[in-house]
PDB file of N, CA and C in Angstrom:
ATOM      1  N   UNK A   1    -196.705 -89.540  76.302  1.00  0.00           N
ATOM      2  CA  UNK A   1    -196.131 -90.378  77.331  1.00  0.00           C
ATOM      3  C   UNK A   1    -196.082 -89.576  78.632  1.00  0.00           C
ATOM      4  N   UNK A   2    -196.480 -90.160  79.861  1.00  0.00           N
ATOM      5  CA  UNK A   2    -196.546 -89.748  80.753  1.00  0.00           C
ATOM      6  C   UNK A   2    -194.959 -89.136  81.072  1.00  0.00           C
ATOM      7  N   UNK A   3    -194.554 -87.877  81.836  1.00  0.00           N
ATOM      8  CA  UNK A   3    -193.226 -87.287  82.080  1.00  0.00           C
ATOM      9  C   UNK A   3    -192.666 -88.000  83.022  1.00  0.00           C
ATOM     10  N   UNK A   4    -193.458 -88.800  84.082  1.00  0.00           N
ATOM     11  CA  UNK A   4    -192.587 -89.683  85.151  1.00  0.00           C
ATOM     12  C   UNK A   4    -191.818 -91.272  84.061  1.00  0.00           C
ATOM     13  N   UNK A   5    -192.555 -91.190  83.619  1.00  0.00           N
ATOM     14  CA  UNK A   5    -191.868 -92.758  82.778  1.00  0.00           C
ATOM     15  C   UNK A   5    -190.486 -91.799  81.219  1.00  0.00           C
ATOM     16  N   UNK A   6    -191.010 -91.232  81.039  1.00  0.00           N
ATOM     17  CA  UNK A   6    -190.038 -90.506  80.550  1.00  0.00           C
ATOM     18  C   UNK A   6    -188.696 -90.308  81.049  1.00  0.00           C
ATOM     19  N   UNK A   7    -188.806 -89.688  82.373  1.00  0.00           N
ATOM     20  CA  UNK A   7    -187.701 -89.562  83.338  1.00  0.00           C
ATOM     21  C   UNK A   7    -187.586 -90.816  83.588  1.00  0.00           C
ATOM     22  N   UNK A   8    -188.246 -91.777  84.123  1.00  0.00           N
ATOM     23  CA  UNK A   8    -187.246 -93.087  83.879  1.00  0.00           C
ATOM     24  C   UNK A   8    -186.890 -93.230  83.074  1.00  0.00           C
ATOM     25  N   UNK A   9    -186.919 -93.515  81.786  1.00  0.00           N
ATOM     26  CA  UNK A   9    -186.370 -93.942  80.749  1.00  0.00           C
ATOM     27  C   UNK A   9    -184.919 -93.539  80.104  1.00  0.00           C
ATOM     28  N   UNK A  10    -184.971 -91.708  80.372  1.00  0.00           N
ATOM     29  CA  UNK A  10    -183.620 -91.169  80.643  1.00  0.00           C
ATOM     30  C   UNK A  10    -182.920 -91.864  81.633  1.00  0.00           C
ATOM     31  N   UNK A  11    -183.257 -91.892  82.850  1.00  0.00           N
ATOM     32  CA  UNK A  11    -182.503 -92.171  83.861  1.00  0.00           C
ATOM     33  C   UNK A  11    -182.214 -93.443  83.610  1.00  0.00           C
ATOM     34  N   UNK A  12    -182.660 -94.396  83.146  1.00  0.00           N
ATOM     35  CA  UNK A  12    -182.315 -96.324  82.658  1.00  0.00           C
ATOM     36  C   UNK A  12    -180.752 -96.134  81.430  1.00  0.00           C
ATOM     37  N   UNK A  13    -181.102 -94.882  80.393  1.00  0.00           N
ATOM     38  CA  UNK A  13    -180.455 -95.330  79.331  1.00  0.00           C
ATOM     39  C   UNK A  13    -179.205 -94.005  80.146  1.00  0.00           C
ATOM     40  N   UNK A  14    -179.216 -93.535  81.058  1.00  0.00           N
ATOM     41  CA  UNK A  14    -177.780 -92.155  81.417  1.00  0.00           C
ATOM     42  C   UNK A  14    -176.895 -93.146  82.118  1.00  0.00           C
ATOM     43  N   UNK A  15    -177.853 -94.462  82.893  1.00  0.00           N
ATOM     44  CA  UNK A  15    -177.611 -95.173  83.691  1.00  0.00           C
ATOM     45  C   UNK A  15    -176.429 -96.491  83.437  1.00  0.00           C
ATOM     46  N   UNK A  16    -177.033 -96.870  82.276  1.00  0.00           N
ATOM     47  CA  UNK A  16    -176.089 -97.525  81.322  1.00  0.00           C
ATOM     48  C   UNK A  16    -174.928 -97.092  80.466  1.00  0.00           C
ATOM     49  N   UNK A  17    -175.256 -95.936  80.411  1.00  0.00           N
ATOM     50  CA  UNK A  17    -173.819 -94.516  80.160  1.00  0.00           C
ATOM     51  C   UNK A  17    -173.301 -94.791  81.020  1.00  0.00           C
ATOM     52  N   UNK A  18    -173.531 -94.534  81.680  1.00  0.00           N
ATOM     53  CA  UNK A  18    -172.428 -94.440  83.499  1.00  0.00           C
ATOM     54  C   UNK A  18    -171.255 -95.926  83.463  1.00  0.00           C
ATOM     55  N   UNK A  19    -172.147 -96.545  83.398  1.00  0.00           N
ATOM     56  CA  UNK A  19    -171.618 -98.257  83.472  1.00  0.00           C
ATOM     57  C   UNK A  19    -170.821 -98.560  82.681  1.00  0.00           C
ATOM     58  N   UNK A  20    -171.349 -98.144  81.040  1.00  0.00           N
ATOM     59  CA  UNK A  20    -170.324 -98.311  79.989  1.00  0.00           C
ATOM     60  C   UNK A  20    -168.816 -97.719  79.884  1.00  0.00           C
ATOM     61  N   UNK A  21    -169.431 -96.344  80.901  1.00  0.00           N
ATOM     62  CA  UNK A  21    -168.023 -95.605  80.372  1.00  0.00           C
ATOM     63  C   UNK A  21    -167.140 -96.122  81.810  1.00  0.00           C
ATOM     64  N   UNK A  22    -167.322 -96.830  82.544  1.00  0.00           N
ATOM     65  CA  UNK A  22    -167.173 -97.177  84.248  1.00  0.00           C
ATOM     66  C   UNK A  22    -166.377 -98.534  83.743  1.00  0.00           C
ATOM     67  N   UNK A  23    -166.525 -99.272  82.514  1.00  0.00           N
ATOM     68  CA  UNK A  23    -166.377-100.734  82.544  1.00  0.00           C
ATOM     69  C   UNK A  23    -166.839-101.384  81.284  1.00  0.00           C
ATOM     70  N   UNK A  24    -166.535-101.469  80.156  1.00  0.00           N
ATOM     71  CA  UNK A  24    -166.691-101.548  78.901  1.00  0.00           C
ATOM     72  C   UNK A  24    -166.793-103.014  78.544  1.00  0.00           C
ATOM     73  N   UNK A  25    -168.314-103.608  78.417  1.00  0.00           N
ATOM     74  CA  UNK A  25    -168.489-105.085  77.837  1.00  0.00           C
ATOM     75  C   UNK A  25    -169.439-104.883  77.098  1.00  0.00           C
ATOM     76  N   UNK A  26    -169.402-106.010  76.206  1.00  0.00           N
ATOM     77  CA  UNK A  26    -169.984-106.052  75.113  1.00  0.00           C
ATOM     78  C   UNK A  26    -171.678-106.496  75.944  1.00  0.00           C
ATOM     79  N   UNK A  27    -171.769-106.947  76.818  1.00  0.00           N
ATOM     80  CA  UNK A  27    -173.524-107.339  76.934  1.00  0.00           C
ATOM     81  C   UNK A  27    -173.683-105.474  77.587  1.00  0.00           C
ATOM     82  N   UNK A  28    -172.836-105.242  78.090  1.00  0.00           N
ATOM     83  CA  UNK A  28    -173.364-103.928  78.416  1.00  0.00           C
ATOM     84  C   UNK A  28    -174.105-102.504  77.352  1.00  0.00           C
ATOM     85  N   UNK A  29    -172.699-103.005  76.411  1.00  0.00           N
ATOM     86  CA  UNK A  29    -172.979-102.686  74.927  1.00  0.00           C
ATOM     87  C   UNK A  29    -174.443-102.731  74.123  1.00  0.00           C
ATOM     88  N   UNK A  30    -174.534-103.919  74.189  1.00  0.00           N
ATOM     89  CA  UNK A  30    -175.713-104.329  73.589  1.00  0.00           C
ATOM     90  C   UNK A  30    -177.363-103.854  74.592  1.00  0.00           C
ATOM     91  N   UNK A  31    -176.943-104.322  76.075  1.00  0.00           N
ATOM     92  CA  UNK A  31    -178.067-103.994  76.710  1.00  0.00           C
ATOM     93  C   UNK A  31    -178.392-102.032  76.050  1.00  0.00           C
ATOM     94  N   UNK A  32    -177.316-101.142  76.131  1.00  0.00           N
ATOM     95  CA  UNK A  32    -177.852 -99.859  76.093  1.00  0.00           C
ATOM     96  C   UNK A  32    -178.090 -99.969  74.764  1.00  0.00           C
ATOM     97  N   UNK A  33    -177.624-100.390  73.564  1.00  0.00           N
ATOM     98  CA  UNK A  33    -177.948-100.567  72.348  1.00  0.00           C
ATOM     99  C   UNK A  33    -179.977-100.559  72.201  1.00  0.00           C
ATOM    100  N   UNK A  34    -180.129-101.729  73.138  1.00  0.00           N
ATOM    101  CA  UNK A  34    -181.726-102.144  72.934  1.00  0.00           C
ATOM    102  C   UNK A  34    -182.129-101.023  73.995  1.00  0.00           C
ATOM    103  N   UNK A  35    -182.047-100.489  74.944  1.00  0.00           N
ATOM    104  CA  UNK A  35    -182.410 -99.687  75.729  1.00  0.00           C
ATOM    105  C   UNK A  35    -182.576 -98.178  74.602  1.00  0.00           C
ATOM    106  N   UNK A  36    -181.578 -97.643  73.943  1.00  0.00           N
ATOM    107  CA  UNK A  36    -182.102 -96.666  73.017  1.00  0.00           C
ATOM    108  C   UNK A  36    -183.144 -97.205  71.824  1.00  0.00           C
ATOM    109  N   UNK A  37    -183.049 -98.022  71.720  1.00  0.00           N
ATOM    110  CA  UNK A  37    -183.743 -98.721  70.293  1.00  0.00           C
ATOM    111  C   UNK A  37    -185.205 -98.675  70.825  1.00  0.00           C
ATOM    112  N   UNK A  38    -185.369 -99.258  72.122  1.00  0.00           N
ATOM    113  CA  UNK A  38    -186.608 -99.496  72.650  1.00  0.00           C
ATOM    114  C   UNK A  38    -187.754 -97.982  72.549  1.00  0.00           C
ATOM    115  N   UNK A  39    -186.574 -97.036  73.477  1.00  0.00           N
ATOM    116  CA  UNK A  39    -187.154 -95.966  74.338  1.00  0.00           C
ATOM    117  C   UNK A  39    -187.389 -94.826  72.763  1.00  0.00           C
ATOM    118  N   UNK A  40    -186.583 -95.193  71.984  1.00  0.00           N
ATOM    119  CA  UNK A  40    -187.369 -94.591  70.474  1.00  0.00           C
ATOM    120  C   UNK A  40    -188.480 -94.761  69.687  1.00  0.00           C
ATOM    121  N   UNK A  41    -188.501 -96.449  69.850  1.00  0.00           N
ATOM    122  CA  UNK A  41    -190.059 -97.640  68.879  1.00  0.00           C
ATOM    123  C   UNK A  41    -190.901 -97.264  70.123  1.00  0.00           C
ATOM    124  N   UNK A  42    -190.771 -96.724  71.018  1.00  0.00           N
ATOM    125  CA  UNK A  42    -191.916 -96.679  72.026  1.00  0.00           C
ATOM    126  C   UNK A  42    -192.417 -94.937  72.278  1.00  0.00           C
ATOM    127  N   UNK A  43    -191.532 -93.994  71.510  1.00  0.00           N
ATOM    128  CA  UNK A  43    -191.730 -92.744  71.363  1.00  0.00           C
ATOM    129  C   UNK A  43    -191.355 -92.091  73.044  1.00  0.00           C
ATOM    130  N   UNK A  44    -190.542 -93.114  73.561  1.00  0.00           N
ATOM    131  CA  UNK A  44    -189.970 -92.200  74.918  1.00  0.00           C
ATOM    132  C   UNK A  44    -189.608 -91.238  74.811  1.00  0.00           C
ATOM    133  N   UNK A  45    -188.362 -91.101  73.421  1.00  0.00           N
ATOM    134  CA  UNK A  45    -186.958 -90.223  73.263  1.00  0.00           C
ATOM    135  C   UNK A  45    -188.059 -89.934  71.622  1.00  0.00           C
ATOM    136  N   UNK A  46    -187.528 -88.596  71.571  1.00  0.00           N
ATOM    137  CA  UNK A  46    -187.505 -88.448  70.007  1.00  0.00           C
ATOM    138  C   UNK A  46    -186.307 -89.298  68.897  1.00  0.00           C
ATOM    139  N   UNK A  47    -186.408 -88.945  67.611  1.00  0.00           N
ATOM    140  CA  UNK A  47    -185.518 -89.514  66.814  1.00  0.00           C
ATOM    141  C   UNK A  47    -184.033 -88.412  67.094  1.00  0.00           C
ATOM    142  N   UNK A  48    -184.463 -87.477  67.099  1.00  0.00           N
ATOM    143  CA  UNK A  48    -182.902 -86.519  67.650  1.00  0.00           C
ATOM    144  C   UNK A  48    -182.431 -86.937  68.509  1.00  0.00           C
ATOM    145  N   UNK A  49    -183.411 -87.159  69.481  1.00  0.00           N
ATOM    146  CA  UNK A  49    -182.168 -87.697  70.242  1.00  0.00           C
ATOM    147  C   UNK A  49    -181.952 -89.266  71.038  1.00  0.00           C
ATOM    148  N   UNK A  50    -182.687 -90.080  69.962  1.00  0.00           N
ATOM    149  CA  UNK A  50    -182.256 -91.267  69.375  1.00  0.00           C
ATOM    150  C   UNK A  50    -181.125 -91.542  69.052  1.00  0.00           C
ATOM    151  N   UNK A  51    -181.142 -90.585  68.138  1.00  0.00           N
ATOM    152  CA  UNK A  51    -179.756 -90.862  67.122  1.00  0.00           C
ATOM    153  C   UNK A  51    -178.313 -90.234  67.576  1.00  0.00           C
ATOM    154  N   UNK A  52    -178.827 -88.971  68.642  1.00  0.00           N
ATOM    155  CA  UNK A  52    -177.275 -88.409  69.566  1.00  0.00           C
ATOM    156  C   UNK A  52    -176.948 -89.591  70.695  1.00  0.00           C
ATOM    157  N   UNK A  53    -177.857 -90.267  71.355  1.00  0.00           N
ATOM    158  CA  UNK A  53    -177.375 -91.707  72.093  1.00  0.00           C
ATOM    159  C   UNK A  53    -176.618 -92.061  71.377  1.00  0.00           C
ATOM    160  N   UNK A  54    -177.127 -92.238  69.976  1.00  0.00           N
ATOM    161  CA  UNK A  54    -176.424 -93.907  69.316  1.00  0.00           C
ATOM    162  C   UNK A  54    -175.199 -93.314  68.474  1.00  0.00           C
ATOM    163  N   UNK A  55    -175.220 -91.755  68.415  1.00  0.00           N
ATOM    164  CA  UNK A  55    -173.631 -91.695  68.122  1.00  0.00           C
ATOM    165  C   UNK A  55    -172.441 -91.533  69.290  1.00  0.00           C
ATOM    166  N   UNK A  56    -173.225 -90.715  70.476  1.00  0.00           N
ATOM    167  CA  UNK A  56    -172.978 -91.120  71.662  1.00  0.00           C
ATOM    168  C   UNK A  56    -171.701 -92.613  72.346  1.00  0.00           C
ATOM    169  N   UNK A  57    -173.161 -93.402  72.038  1.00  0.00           N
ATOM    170  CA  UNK A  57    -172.382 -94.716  72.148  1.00  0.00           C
ATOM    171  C   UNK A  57    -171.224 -95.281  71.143  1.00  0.00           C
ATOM    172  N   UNK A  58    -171.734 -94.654  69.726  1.00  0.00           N
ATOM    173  CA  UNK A  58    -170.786 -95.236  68.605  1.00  0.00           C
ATOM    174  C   UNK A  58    -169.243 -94.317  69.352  1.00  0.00           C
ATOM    175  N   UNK A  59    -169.360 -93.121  69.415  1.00  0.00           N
ATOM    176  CA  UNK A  59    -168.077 -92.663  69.999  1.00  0.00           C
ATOM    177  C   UNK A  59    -167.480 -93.436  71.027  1.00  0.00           C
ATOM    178  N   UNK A  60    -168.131 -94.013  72.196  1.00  0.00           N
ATOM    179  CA  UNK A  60    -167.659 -94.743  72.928  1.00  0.00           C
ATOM    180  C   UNK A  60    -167.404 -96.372  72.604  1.00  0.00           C
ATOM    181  N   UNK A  61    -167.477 -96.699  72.028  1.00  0.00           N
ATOM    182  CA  UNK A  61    -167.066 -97.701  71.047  1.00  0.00           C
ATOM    183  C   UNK A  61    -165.730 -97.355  70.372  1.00  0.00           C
ATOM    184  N   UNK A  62    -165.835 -96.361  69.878  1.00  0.00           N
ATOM    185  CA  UNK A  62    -164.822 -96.204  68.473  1.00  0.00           C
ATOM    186  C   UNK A  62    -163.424 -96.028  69.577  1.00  0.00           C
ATOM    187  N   UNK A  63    -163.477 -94.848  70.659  1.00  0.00           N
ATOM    188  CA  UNK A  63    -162.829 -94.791  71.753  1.00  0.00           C
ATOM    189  C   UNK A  63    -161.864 -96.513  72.507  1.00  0.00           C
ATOM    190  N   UNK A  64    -162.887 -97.210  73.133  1.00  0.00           N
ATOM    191  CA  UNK A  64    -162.219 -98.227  73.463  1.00  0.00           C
ATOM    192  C   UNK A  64    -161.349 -99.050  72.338  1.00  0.00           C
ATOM    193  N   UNK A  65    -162.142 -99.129  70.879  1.00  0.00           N
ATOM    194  CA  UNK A  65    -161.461 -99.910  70.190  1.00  0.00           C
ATOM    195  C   UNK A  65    -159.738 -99.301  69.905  1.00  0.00           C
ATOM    196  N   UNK A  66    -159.820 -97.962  69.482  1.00  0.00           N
ATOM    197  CA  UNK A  66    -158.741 -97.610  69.882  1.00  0.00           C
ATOM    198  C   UNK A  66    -157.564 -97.800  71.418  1.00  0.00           C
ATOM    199  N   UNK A  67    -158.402 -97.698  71.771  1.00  0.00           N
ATOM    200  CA  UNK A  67    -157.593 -98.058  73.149  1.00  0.00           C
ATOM    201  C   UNK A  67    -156.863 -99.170  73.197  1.00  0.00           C
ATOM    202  N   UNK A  68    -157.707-100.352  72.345  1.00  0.00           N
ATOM    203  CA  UNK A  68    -157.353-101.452  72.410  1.00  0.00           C
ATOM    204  C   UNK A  68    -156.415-101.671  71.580  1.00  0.00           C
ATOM    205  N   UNK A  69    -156.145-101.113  70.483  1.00  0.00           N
ATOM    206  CA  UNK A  69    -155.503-101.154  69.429  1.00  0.00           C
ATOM    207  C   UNK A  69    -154.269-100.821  69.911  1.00  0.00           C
ATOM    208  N   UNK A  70    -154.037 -99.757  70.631  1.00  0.00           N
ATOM    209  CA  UNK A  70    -152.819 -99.419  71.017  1.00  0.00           C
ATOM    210  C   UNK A  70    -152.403-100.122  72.468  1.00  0.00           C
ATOM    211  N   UNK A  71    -152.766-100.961  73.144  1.00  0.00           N
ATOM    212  CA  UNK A  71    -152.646-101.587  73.727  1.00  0.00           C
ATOM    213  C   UNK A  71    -151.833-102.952  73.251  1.00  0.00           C
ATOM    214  N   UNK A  72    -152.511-103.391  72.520  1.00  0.00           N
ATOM    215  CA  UNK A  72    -152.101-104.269  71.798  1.00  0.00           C
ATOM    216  C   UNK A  72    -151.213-104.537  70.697  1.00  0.00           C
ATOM    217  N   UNK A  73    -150.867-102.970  70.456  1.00  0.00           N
ATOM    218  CA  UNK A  73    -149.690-102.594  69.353  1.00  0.00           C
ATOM    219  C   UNK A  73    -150.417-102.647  68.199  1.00  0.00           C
ATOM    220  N   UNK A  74    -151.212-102.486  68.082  1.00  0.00           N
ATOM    221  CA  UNK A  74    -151.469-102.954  66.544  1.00  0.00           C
ATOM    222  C   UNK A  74    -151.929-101.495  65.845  1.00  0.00           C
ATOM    223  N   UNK A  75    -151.391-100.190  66.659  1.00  0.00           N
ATOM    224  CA  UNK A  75    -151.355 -98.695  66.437  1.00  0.00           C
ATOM    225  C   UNK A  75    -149.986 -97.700  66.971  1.00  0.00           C
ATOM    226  N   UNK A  76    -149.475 -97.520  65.737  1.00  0.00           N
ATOM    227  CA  UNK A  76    -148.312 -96.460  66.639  1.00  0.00           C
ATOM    228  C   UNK A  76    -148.854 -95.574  67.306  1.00  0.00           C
TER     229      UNK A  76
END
């Protein structure tokens, strides 16, 4: 793969990092979801670090849900 589309491709999926952690919705969710999924089936990203995005994101997930939980009381 050419290194300029590469560097986009980082820069699309750091980009959607930014946003997620800026403002937490579920299409946002999902958009970076398919944005790592893509930039892997297309051999942008390796599988290493495929899979550090998508725990990445799972942390930021697991994060808000907590948040929410205790927001909502439903966590001492």
């Amino acid at each position: 793969m050419i290194k300029g589309t590469r560097d986009k491709v980082f820069a699309i999926i750091n980009s959607r990092f930014d946003a997620i952690n800026a403002s937490f919705s579920d299409s946002l969710r999902g958009e970076l979801a398919m944005a790592i999924d893509l930039a892997g089936l297309t051999g942008a990203i390796g599988i290493d670090t495929q899979r550090a995005y998508t725990e990445r994101l799972n942390r930021i997930i697991e994060r808000v849900h907590q948040q929410w939980m205790e927001t909502n009381g439903r966590v001492a």
